[in-house]
Protein backbone atom coordinates (compact mmCIF):
# COMPACT_ATOMS: atom_id res chain seq x y z
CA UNK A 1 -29.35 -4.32 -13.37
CA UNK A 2 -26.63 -6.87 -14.18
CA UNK A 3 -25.65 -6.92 -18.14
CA UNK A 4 -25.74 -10.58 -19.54
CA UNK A 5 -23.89 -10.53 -22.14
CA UNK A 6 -20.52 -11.61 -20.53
CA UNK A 7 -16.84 -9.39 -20.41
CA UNK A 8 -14.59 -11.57 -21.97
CA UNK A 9 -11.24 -12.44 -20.41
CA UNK A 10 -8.00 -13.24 -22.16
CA UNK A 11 -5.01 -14.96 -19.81
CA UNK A 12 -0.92 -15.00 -20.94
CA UNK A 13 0.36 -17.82 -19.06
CA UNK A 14 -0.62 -20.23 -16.40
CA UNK A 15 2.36 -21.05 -14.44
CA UNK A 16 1.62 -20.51 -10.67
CA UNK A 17 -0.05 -17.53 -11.17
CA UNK A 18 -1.74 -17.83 -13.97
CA UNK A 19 -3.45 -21.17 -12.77
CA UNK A 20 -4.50 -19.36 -9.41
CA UNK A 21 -6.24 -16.66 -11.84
CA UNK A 22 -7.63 -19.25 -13.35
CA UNK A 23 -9.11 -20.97 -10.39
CA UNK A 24 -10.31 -18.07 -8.88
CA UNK A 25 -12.23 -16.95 -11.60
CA UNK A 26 -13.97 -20.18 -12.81
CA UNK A 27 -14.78 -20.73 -8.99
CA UNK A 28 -16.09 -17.36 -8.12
CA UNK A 29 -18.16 -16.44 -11.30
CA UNK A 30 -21.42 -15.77 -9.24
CA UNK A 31 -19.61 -12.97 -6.79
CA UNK A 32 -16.93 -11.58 -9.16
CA UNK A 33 -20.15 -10.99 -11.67
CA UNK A 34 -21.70 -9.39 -8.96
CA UNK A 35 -19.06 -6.94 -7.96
CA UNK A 36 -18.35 -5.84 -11.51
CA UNK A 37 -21.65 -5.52 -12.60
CA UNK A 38 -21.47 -7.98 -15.25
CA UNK A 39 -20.49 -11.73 -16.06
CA UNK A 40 -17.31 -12.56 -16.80
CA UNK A 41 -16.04 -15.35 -19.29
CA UNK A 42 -12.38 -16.80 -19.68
CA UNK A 43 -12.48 -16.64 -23.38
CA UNK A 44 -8.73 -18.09 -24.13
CA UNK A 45 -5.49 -19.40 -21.90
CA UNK A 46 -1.97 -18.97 -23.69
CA UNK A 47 0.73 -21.00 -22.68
CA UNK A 48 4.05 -22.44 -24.09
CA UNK A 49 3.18 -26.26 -23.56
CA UNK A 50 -0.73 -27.15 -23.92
CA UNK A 51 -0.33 -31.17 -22.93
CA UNK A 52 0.86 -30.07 -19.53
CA UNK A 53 -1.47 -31.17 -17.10
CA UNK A 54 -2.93 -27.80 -14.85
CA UNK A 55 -5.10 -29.06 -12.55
CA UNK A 56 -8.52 -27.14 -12.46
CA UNK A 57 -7.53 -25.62 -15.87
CA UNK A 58 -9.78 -26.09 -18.87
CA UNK A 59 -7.53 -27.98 -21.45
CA UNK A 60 -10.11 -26.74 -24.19
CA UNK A 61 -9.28 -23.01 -23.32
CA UNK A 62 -5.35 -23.53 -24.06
CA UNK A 63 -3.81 -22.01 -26.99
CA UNK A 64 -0.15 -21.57 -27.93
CA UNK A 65 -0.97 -18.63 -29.64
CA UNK A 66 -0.87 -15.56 -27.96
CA UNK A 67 -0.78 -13.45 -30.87
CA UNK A 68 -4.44 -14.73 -32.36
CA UNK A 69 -5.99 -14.60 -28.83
CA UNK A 70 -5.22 -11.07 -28.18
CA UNK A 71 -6.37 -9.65 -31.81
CA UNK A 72 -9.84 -11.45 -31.38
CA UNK A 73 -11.62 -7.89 -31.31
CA UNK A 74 -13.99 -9.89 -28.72
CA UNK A 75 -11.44 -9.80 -25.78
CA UNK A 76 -12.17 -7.15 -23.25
CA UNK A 77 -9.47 -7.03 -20.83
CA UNK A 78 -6.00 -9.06 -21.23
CA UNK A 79 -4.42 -10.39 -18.22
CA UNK A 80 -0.43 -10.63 -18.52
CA UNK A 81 1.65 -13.50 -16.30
CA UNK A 82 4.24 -14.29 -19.04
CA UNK A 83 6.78 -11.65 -18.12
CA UNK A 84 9.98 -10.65 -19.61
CA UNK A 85 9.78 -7.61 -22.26
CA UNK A 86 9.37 -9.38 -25.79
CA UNK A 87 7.27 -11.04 -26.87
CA UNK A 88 4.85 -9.58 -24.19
CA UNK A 89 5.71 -5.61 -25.11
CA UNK A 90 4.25 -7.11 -28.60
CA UNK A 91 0.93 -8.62 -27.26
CA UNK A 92 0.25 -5.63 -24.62
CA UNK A 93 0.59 -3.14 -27.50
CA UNK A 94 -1.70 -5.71 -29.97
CA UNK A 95 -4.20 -6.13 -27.33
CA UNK A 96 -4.73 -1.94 -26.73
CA UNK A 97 -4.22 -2.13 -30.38
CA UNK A 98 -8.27 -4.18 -30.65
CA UNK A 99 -9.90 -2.93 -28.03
CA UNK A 100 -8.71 -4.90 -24.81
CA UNK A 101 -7.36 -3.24 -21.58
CA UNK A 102 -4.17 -4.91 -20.02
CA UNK A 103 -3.71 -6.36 -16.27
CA UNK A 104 -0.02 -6.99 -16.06
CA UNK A 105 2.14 -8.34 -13.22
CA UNK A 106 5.26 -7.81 -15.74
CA UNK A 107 7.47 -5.29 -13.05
CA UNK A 108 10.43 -4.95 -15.98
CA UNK A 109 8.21 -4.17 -18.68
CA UNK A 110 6.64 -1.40 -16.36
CA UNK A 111 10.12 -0.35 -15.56
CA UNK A 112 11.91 -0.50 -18.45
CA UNK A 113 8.63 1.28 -21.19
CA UNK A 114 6.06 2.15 -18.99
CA UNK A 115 5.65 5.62 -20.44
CA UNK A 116 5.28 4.18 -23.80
CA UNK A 117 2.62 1.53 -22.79
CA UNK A 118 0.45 3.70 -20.79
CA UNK A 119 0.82 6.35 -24.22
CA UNK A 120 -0.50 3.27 -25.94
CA UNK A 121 -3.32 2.64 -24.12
CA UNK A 122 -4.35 6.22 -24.04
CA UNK A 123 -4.59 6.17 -27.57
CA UNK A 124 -6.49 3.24 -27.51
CA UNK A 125 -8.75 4.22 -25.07
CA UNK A 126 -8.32 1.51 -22.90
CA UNK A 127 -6.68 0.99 -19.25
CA UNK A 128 -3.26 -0.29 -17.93
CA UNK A 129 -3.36 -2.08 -14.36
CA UNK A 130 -0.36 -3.33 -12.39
CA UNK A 131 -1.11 -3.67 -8.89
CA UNK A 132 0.28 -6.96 -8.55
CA UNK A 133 3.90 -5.68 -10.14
CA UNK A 134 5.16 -4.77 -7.17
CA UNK A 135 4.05 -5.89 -3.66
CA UNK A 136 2.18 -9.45 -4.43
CA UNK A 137 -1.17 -8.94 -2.48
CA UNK A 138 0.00 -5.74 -0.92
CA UNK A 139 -2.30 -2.94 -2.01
CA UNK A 140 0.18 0.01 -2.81
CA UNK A 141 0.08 0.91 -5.93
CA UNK A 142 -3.99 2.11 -6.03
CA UNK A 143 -3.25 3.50 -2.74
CA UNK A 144 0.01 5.99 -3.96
CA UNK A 145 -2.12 6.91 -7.32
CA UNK A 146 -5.67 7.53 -6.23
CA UNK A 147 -5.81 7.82 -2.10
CA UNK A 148 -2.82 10.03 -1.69
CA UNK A 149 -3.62 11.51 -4.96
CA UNK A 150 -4.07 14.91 -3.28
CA UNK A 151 -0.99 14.85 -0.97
CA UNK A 152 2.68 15.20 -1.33
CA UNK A 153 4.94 11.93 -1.17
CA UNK A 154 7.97 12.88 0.10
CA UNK A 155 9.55 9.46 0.79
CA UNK A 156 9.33 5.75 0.10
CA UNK A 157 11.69 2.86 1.78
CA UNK A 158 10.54 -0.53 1.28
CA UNK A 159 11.60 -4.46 1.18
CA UNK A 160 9.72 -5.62 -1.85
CA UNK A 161 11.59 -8.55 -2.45
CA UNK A 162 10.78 -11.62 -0.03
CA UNK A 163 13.96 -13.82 -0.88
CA UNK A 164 16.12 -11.36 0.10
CA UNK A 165 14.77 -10.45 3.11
CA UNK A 166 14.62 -13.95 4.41
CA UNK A 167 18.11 -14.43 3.40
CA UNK A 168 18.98 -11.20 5.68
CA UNK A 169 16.18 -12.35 8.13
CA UNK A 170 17.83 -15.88 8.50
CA UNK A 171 21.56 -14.33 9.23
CA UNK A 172 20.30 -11.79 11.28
CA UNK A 173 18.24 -14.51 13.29
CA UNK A 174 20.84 -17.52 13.36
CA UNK A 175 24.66 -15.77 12.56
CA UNK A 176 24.42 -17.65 9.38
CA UNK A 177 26.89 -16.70 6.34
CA UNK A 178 24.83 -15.12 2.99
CA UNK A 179 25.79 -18.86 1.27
CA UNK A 180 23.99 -20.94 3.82
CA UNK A 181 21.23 -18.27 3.91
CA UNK A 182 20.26 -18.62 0.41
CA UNK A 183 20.78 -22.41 0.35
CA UNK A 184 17.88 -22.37 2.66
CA UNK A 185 15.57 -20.24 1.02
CA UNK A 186 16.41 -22.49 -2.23
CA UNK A 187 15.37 -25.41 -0.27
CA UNK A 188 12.23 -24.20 1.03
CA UNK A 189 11.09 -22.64 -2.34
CA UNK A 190 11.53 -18.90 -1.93
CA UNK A 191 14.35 -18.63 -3.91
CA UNK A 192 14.56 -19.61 -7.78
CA UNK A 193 17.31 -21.81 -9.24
CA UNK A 194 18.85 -18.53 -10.54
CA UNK A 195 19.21 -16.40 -7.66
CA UNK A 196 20.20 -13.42 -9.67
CA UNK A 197 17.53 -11.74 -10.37
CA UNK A 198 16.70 -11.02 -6.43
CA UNK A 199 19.94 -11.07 -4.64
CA UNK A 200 21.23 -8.55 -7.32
CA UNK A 201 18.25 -6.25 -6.58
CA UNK A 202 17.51 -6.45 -9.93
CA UNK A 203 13.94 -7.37 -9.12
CA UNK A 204 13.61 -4.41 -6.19
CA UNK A 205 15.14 -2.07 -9.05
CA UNK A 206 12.36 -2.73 -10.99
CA UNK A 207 9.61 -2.12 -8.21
CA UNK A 208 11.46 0.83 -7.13
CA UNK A 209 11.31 2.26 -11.05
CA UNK A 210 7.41 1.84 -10.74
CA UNK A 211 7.12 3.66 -7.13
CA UNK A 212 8.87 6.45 -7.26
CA UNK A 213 7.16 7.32 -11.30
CA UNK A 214 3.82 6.92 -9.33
CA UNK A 215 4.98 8.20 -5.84
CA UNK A 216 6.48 11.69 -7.41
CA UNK A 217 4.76 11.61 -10.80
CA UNK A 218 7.45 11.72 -12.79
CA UNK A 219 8.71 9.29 -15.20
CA UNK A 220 11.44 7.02 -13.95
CA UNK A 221 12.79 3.89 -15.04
CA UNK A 222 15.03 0.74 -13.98
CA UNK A 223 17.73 2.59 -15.91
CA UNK A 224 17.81 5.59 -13.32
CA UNK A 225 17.61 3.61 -10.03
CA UNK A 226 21.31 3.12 -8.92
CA UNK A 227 21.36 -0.82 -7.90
CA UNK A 228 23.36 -2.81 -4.62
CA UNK A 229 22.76 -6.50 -4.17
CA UNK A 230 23.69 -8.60 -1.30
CA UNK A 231 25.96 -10.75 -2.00
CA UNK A 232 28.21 -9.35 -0.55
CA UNK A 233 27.04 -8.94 2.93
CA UNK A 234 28.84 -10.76 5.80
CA UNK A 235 27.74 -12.36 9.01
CA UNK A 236 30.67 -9.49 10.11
CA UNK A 237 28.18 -6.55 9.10
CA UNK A 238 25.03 -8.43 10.67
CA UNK A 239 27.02 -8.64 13.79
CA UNK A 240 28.11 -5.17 13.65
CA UNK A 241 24.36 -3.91 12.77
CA UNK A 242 23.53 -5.46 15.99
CA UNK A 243 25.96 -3.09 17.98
CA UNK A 244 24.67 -0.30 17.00
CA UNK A 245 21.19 -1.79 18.15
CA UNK A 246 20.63 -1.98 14.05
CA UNK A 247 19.76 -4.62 11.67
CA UNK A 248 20.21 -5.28 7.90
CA UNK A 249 17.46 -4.99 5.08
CA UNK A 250 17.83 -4.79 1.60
CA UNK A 251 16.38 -1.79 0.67
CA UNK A 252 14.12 0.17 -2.31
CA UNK A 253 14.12 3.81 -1.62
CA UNK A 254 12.60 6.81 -3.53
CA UNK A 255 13.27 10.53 -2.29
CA UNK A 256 12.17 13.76 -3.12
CA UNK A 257 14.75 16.11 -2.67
CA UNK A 258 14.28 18.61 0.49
CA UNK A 259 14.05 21.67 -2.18
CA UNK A 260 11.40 19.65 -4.51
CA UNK A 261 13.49 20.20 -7.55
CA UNK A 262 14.61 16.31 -8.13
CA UNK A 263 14.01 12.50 -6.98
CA UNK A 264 16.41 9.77 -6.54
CA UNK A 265 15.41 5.71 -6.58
CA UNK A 266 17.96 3.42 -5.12
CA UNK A 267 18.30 -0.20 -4.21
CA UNK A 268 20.99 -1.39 -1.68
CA UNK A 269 21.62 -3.25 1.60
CA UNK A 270 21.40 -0.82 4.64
CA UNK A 271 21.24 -0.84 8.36
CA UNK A 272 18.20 0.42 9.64
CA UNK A 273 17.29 0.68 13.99
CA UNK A 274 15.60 -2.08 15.15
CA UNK A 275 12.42 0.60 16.35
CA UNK A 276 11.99 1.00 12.57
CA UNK A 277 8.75 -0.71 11.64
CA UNK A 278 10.76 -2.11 8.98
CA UNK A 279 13.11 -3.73 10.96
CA UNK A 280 10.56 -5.79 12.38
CA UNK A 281 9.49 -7.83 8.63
CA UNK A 282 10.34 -11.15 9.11
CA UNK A 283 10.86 -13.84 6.76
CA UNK A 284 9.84 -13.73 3.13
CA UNK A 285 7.04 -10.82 3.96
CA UNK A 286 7.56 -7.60 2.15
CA UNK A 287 6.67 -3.60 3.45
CA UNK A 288 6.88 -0.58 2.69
CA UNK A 289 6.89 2.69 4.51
CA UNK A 290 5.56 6.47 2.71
CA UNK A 291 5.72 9.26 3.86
CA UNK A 292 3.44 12.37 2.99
CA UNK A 293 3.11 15.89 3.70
CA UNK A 294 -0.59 15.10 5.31
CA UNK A 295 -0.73 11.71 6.02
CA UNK A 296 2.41 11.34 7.66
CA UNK A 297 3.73 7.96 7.70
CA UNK A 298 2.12 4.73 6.49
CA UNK A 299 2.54 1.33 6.41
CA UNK A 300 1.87 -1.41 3.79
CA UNK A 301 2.83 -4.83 5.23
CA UNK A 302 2.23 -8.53 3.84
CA UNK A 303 3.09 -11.23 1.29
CA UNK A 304 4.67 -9.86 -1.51
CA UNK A 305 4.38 -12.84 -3.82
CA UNK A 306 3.33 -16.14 -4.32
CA UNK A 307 0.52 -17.53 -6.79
CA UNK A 308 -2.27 -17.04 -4.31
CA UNK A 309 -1.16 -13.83 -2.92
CA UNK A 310 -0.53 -12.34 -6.90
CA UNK A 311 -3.78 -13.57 -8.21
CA UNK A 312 -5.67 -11.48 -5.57
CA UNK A 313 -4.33 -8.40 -6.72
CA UNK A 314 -4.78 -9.40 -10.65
CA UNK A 315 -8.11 -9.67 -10.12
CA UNK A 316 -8.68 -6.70 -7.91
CA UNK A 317 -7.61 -5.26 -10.95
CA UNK A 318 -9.33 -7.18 -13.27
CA UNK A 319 -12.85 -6.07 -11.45
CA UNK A 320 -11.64 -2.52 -11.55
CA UNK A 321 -10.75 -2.69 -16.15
CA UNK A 322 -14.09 -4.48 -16.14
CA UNK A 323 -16.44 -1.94 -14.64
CA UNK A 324 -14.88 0.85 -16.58
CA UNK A 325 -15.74 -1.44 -19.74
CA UNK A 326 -19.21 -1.14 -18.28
CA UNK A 327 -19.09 2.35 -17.80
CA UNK A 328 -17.46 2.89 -21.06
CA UNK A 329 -14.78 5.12 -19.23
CA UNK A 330 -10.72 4.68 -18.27
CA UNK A 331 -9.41 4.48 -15.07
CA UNK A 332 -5.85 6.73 -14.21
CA UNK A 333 -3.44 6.40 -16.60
CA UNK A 334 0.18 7.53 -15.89
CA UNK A 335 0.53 10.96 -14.15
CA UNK A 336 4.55 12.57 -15.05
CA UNK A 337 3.38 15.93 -15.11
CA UNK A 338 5.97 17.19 -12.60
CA UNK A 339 9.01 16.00 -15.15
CA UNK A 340 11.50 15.71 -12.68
CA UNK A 341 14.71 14.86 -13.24
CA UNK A 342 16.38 11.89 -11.32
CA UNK A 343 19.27 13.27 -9.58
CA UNK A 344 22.82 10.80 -9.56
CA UNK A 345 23.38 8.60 -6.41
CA UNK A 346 26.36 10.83 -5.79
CA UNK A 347 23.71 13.27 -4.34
CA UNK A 348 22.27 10.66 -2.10
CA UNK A 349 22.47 12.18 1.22
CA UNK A 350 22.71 9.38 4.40
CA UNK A 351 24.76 7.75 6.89
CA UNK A 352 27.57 5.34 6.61
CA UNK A 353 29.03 2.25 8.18
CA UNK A 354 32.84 1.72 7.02
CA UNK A 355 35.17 -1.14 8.33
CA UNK A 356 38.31 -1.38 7.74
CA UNK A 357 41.19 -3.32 8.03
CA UNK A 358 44.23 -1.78 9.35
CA UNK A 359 47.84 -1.97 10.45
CA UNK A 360 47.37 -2.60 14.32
CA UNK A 361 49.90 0.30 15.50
CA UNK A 362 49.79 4.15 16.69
CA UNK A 363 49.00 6.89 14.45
CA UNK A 364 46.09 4.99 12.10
CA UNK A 365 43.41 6.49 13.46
CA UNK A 366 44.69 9.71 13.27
CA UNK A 367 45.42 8.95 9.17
CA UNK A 368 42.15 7.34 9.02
CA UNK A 369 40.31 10.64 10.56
CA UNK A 370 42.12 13.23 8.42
CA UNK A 371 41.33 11.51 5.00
CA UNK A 372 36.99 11.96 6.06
CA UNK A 373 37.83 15.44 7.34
CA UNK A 374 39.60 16.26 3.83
CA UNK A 375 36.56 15.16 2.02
CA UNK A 376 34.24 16.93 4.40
CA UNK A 377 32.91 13.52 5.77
CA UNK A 378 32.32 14.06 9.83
CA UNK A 379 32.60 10.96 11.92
CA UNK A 380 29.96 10.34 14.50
CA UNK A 381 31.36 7.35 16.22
CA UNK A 382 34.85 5.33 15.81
CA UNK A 383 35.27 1.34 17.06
CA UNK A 384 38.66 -0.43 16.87
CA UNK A 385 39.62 -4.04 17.29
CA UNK A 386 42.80 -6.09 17.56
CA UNK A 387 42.02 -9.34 15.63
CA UNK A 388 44.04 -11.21 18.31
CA UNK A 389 42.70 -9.84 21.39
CA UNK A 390 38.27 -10.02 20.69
CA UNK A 391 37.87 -7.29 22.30
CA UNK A 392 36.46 -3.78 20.81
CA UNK A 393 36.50 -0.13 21.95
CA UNK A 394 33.64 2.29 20.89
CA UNK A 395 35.19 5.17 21.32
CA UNK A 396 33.81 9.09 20.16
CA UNK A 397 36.02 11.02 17.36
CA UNK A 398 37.66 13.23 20.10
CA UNK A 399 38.40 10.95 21.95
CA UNK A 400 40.35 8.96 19.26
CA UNK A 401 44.17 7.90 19.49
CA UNK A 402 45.91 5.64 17.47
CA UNK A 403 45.69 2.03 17.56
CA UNK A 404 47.54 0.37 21.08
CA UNK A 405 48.60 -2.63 20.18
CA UNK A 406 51.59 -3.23 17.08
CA UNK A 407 52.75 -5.56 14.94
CA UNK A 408 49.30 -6.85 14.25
CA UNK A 409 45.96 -6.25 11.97
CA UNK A 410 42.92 -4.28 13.24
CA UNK A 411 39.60 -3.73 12.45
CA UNK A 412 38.29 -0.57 12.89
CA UNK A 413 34.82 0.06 11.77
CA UNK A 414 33.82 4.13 11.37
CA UNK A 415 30.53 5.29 11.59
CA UNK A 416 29.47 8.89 10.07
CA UNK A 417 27.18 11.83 10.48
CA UNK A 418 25.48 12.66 7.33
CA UNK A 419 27.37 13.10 3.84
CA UNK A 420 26.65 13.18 -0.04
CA UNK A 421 27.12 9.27 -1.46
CA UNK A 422 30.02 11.38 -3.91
CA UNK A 423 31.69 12.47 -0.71
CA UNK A 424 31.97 9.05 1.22
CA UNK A 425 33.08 7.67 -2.30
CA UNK A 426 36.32 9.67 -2.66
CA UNK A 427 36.32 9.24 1.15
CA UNK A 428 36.96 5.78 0.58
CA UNK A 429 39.19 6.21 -2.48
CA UNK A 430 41.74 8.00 -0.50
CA UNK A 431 41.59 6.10 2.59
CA UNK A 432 42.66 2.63 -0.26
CA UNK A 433 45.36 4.40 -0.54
CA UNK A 434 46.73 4.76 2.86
CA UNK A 435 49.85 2.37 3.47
CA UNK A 436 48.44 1.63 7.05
CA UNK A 437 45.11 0.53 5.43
CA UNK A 438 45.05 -3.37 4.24
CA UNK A 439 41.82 -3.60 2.99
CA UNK A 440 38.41 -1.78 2.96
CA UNK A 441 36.31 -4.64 4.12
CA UNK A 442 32.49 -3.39 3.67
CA UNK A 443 30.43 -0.53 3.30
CA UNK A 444 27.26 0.03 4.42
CA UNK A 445 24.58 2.81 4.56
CA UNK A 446 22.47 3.52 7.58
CA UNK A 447 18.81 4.78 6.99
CA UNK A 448 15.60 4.88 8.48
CA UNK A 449 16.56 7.14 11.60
C-alpha cells in the first residue's frame, strides 16, 4: 500500500536544471508517487535571485536561504544543482547532518572530497547519489557500481564532455581550425562564455576522478588524473589522424595495470581508428566504452548534458534515495576497499604520433631515429614532407634515409610502437635538442587499437 504522508524534497538551484527538476516533478506527481511507493512534495527551492521569473516554478517555494532549508529536520532527500565546492560542501554535509540524503550533479565536489562526503553520509545514515555527475542522461554510474559489481573492470575510455567533442567533431568533419570550431559551438549554445572549464579537460578530469574510484574501487581524485586540453590541436593533426585512417577525440581514460597492482586516470586528446565505436560519436553526444573480465566490452552512448537530459538522471536517483527512506535502509555507499595507488602518467603505456619540423637535408632521419632508439622508443612507421613540394612519403623505419631535398624545412611526422609516457618524454627532450630539428610541432597519443 502507498504511504500518504508525503517524502519531502529540498532543491539547490534552478538554473536549467534545476527548473527541469522542477517541472518534472510537479508534472509527474501521480507516476513518480507510484514508482517510489510514496508521494512526493517539493518542500523548498533555493536560489540566488527569487524575483527572477522561472516559468512553471512556484515563486512561493523560493528561498535564498539554503542553509535554513536544508536543517529543516523535515527534508528527506536534498537535491544539489548549485555546483562549485563551497558553499555546497557546507549544505551537503548540513543536510546528512538532519537527516536528508543528497542527489548531487556537483562532478568537482565528487572529485575533489568524495571520500569525505560519502564518510559523512555513512555516519549519518543516509545515501549519496550522483548519477547525473558524469554522463547527463547516460546511465553509467549505477551500471559500474551495482551491475558489474561482481566483475573485474579492467578499462574505461570515454568522451564525457559534449563541447569538446563537437569542437573535434566539427574539424574533423569540415577542416576547420580549433578557433572557428569553438566559435561555433559558442554560437549554437554548447559551449559557455568561458570555455575553460571544457576545452582544458578540466570538466572530463573531474568525470574521470569519479570513474575510475567507482570502476577500480579505489579512491581517486581530480588531483591524480594527469590533464591535456585541446587547445592546442591543429587542423594539421586532424589531417594527419585521417592518414592513418584515425580520427581525434578528447579522451577520459582509467586503466588497471596488466599486473593489478595500480590504476592510472588521464585526460588528453588522442587518435583513435575510425572502427572504434568511439570514433563514430558525433556532435555534442558523449560515450563511453568498459571493459570487464566477463562482460567484455560495453557501450554507454547518448546526451551527456543538457537540462532535460540531467534532470532524468536526478530523478532516477531521486526515486532510488526515496524508496530506501521507505525501506528505512541505504543504498551503496563508496566501495575503496582495494586502496590502490594511482600510478604517475610516466607509466602510461600507449602509442605516439610525433611531427616534427626539420632541416630539409640528408642525414635527419637518421639523427631523428637514433635519439627514440637511445631512449628505447621503437618506431613503427616514419612520413616525411618537403613544405615546398606537397607531397609525403610513408615510408617503414628500415627503409628510412635521410631527407632528399636541401636547403629547405620538412615535416616529418613519426609514429611509434608502444612505450612508457616517461620514455617518449625524454624522447622528445633530446630530439629539441637536435640542431637539424626546428621545432617539435605536436604530440599526440594513439589509443583504442
Amino acid at each position: 500500500m502507498m504511504r500518504t504522508r508525503p517524502l519531502k524534497v529540498a532543491l539547490l538551484g534552478c538554473g536549467v536544471v534545476g527548473s527541469e527538476v522542477t517541472r518534472i516533478i510537479t508534472t509527474q506527481t501521480a507516476d513518480l508517487a507510484a514508482r517510489i511507493g510514496a508521494p512526493i512534495e517539493l518542500a523548498g527551492i533555493a536560489v540566488r535571485r527569487p524575483n527572477r521569473v522561472r516559468e512553471g516554478v512556484p515563486q512561493e517555494l523560493l528561498t535564498t536561504d539554503a542553509t535554513a532549508l536544508v536543517k529543516r529536520g523535515d527534508i528527506d532527500v536534498v537535491i544539489e544543482v548549485i555546483g562549485g565546492i563551497e558553499p555546497v560542501r557546507t549544505l551537503i554535509t548540513t543536510a546528512f547532518e538532519h537527516g536528508a540524503s543528497v542527489v548531487s550533479a556537483n562532478k568537482a565536489l565528487l572529485a575533489a572530497d568524495g571520500a569525505s562526503l560519502h564518510a559523512k553520509a555513512v555516519e549519518h545514515g543516509v545515501d549519496l547519489y550522483y548519477e547525473a555527475a558524469v554522463a547527463g542522461a547516460i546511465p553509467l554510474i549505477r551500471p559500474l557500481r551495482e551491475s558489474l559489481a561482481g566483475d573485474k573492470v579492467n578499462r574505461v575510455l570515454g568522451i564525457v564532455n559534449g563541447t569538446t567533442n563537437f569542437i573535434l567533431d566539427k574539424m574533423d568533419s569540415t577542416g576547420a581550425g580549433y578557433s572557428e570550431a569553438l566559435d561555433e559551438a559558442t554560437g549554437l549554445g554548447y559551449a559557455e562564455a568561458d570555455p575553460t572549464a571544457d576545452v582544458e579537460g578540466f570538466d572530463a578530469a573531474a568525470k574521470a576522478a569519479i570513474l575510475a574510484g567507482i570502476a577500480f574501487h579505489t579512491r581517486v581524485t581530480i588531483d591524480d588524473v594527469h590533464r591535456e586540453g585541446l587547445t592546442e590541436v591543429t587542423a594539421a593533426d586532424i589531417a594527419s589522424a585521417k592518414k592513418m585512417g584515425c580520427t581525434v577525440k578528447l579522451l577520459a581514460i582509467c586503466e588497471r595495470a596488466r599486473d593489478g597492482r595500480s590504476v592510472t586516470a588521464r585526460v588528453h586528446p588522442a587518435m583513435i581508428p575510425l572502427s572504434h565505436p568511439l570514433a563514430s560519436v558525433r556532435g555534442a553526444y558523449n560515450a563511453v566504452f568498459v571493459e570487464a573480465e566477463a562482460a567484455g566490452q560495453l557501450m554507454f552512448y547518448g546526451p551527456g548534458a543538457g537540462g532535460a537530459p540531467t534532470a532524468s538522471a536526478v530523478l532516477g536517483d531521486l526515486v532510488a534515495a526515496c524508496r530506501n527512506k521507505l525501506a528505512a535502509t541505504t543504498g551503496a555507499g563508496e566501495s575503496a576497499y582495494t586502496q590502490l595507488p594511482v600510478s604517475p602518467m610516466g607509466d602510461v603505456v600507449t602509442r605516439y604520433h610525433i611531427s616534427l619540423d626539420v632541416a630539409d637535408k640528408p642525414g635527419v632521419l637518421a639523427q631523428v631515429a637514433t635519439v627514440f632508439a637511445e631512449h628505447d622508443v621503437s618506431i613503427d612507421t616514419v612520413r616525411q614532407q618537403g613544405r615546398n613540394q606537397g607531397s609525403g612519403d610513408d615510408v617503414a623505419f628500415e627503409q628510412g634515409g635521410g631527407g632528399r631535398r636541401e636547403g629547405g624545412e620538412a615535416s616529418l611526422v613519426v609514429v611509434t610502437h608502444r612505450a612508457p609516457d616517461a620514455a617518449l618524454s625524454a624522447t622528445v627532450s633530446s630530439l629539441r635538442k637536435l640542431d637539424t630539428v626546428r621545432g617539435v610541432a605536436s604530440i599526440m597519443r594513439v589509443e583504442g587499437e
